[in-house]
Protein backbone atom coordinates (compact mmCIF):
# COMPACT_ATOMS: atom_id res chain seq x y z
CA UNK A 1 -25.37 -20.21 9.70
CA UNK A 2 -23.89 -23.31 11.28
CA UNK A 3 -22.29 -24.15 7.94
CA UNK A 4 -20.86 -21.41 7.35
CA UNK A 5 -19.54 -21.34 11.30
CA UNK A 6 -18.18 -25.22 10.47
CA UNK A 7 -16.69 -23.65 7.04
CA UNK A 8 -14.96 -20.91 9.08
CA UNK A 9 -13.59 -23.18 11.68
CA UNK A 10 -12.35 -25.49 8.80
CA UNK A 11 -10.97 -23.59 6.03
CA UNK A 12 -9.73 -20.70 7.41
CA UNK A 13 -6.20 -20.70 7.81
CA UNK A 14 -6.24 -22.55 4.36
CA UNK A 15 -7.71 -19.59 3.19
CA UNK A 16 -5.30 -17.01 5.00
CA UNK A 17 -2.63 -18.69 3.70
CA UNK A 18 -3.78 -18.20 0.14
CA UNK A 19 -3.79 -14.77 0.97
CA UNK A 20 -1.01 -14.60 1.82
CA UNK A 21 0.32 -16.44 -0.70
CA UNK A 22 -0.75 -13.31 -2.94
CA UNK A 23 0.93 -10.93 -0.95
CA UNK A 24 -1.32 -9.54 1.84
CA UNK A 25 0.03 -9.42 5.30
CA UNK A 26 -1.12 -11.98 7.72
CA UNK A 27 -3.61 -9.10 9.53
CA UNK A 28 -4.76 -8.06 5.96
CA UNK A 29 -5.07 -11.71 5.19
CA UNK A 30 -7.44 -12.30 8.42
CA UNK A 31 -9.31 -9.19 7.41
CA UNK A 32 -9.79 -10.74 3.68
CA UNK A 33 -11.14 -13.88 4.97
CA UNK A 34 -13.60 -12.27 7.42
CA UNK A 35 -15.04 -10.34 5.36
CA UNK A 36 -15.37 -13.24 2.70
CA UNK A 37 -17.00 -15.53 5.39
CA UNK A 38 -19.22 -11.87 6.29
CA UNK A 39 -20.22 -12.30 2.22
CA UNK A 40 -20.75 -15.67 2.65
CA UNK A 41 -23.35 -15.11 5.49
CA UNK A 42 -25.64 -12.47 3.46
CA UNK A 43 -25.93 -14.14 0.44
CA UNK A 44 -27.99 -17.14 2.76
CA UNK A 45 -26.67 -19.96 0.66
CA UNK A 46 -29.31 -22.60 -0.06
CA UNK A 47 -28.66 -24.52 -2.84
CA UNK A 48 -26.02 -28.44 -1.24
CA UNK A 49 -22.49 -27.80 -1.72
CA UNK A 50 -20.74 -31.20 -2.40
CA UNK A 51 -16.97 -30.61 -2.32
CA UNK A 52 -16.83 -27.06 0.60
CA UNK A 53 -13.60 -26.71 0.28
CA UNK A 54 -13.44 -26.47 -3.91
CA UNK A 55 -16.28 -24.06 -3.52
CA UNK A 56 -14.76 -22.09 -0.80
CA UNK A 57 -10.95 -21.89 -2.57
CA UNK A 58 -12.59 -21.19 -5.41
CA UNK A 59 -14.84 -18.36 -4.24
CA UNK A 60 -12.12 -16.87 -2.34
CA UNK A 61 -9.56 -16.70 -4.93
CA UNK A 62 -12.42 -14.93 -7.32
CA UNK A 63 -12.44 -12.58 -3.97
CA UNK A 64 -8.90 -12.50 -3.93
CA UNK A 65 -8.99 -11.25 -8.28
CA UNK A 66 -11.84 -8.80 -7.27
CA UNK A 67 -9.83 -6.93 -4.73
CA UNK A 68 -6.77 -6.84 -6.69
CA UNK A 69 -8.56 -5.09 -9.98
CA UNK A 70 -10.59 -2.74 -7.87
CA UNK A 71 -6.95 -1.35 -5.81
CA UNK A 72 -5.36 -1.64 -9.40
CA UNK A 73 -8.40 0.76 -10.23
CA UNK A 74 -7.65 2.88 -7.32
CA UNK A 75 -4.02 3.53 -7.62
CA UNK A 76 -3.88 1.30 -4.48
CA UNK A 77 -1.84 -1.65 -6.36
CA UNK A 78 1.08 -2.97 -4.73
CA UNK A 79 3.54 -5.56 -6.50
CA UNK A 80 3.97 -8.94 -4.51
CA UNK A 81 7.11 -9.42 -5.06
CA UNK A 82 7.86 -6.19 -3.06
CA UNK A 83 7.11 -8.46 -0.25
CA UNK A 84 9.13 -10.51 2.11
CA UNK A 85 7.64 -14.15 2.01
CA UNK A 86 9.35 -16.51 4.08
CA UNK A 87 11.14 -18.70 2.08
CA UNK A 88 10.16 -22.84 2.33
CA UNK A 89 13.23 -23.41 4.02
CA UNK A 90 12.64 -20.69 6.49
CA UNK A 91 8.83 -21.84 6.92
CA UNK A 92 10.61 -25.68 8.14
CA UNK A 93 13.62 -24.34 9.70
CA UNK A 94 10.78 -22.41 12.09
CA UNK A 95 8.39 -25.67 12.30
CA UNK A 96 11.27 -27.99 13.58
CA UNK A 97 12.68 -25.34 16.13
CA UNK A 98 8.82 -25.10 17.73
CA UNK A 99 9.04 -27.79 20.47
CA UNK A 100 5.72 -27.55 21.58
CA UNK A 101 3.93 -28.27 18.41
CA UNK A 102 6.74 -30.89 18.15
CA UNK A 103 6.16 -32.51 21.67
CA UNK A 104 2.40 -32.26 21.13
CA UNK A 105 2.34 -34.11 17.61
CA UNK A 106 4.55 -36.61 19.50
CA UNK A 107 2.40 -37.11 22.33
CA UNK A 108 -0.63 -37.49 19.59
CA UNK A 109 1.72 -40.09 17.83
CA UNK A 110 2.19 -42.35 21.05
CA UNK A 111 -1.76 -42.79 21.57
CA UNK A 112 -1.90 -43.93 17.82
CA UNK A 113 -2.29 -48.17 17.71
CA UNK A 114 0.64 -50.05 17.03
CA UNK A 115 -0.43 -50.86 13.59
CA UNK A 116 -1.36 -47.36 13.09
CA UNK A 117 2.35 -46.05 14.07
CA UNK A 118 4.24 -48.80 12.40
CA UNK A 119 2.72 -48.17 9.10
CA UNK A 120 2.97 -44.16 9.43
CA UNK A 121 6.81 -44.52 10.95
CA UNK A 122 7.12 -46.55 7.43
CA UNK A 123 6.00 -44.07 4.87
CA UNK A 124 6.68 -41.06 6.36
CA UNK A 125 9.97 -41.42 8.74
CA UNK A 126 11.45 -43.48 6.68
CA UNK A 127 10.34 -42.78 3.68
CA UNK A 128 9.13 -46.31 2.11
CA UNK A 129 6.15 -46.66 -0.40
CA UNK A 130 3.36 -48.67 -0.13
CA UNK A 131 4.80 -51.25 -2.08
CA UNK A 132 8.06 -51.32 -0.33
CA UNK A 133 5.77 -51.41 3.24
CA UNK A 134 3.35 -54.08 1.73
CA UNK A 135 6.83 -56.15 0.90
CA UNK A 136 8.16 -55.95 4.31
CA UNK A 137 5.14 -56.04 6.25
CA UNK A 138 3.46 -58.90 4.42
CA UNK A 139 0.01 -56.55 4.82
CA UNK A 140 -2.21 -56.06 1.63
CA UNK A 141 -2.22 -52.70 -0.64
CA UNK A 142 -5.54 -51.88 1.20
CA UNK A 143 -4.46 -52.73 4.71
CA UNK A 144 -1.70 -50.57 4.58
CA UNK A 145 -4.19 -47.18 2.90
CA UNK A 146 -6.77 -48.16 5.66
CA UNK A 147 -3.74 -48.24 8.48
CA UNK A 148 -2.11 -44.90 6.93
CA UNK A 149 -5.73 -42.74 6.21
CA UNK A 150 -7.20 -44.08 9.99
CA UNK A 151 -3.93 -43.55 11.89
CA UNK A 152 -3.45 -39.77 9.90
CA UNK A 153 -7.57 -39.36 10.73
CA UNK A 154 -6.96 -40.46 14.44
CA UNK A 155 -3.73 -37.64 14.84
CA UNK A 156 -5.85 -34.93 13.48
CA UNK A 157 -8.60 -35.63 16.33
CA UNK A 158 -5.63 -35.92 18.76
CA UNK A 159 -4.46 -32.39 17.72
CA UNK A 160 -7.42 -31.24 17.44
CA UNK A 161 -7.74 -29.94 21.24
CA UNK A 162 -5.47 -27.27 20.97
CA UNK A 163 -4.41 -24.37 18.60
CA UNK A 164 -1.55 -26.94 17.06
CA UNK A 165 -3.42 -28.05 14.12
CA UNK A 166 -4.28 -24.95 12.76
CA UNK A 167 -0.71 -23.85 13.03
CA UNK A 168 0.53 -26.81 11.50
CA UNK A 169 -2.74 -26.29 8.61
CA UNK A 170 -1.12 -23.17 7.86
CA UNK A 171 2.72 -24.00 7.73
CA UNK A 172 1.68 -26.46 5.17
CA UNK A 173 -0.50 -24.41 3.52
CA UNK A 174 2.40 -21.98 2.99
CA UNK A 175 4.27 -24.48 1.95
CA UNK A 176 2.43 -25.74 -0.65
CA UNK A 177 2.66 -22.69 -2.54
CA UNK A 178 6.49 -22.41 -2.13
């Protein structure tokens, strides 16, 4: 049961954002992804997962195919594109006008090391690869991965407090299928 609470906790606004990403509304998309966790629970899995989130995105989207045949069946089908997704550009335009997850990541940013924000301000600010950063820097290929993957580690444990992360989780989510 604790896995499956850790799963929840984890991959669930991934998840909701699949859904919808295949046109349920975001209350229909919670609903979805209880009830797949509620599966999840009563089948008592027992057998090591490896890769949780492969299995889960995987199991899901098999959900996902499931629902959509039996409603087709019913007379209960609905076309996505009927739907209104937001757009990318509306998804960013809404992430860069939210000050408080902006001031928060910010605040997360400024507790980061020095080497960890110099490297991060490189790639990702001003948009330099790891080349170009190893060339001005004069820091190995694997200082700079090490720098980038702890500093990126260390902000998600910073915004992990609050409810920011899993907003941000599923902007980006969204986002990725756009």
């Amino acid at each position: 049961m604790l896995l499956i609470d850790s799963w929840y906790t984890d991959y669930r606004a991934k998840l909701q954002a699949i859904a919808c990403h295949f046109g349920y509304t975001v209350p229909e998309a919670e609903d979805v992804v209880h009830q797949f966790f509620l599966d999840l629970l009563q089948k008592h899995i027992t057998h090591d997962i490896r890769n949780p989130e492969a299995y889960l995105v995987t199991a899901f989207k098999r959900t996902l195919i499931d629902l959509h045949r039996s409603q087709q069946r019913k007379g209960n089908y609905r076309e996505i594109e009927s739907f209104n997704l937001p757009s990318a550009q509306e998804i960013i335009e809404k992430l860069e006008t939210d000050t408080e997850l902006i001031n928060h990541i910010a605040a997360a940013y400024k507790k980061l090391p020095a080497r960890f924000r110099r490297v991060i301000y490189m790639k990702y600010y001003q948009g330099y690869s790891t080349e170009k950063i190893v060339a001005l820097t004069g820091l190995t290929h694997q200082t700079v991965y090490n720098n980038l993957s702890k500093g990126i580690q260390h902000l998600r444990q910073n915004l992990k407090n609050g409810q920011f992360l899993m907003k941000l989780n599923s902007i980006s989510y969204l986002l990725l299928f756009f």
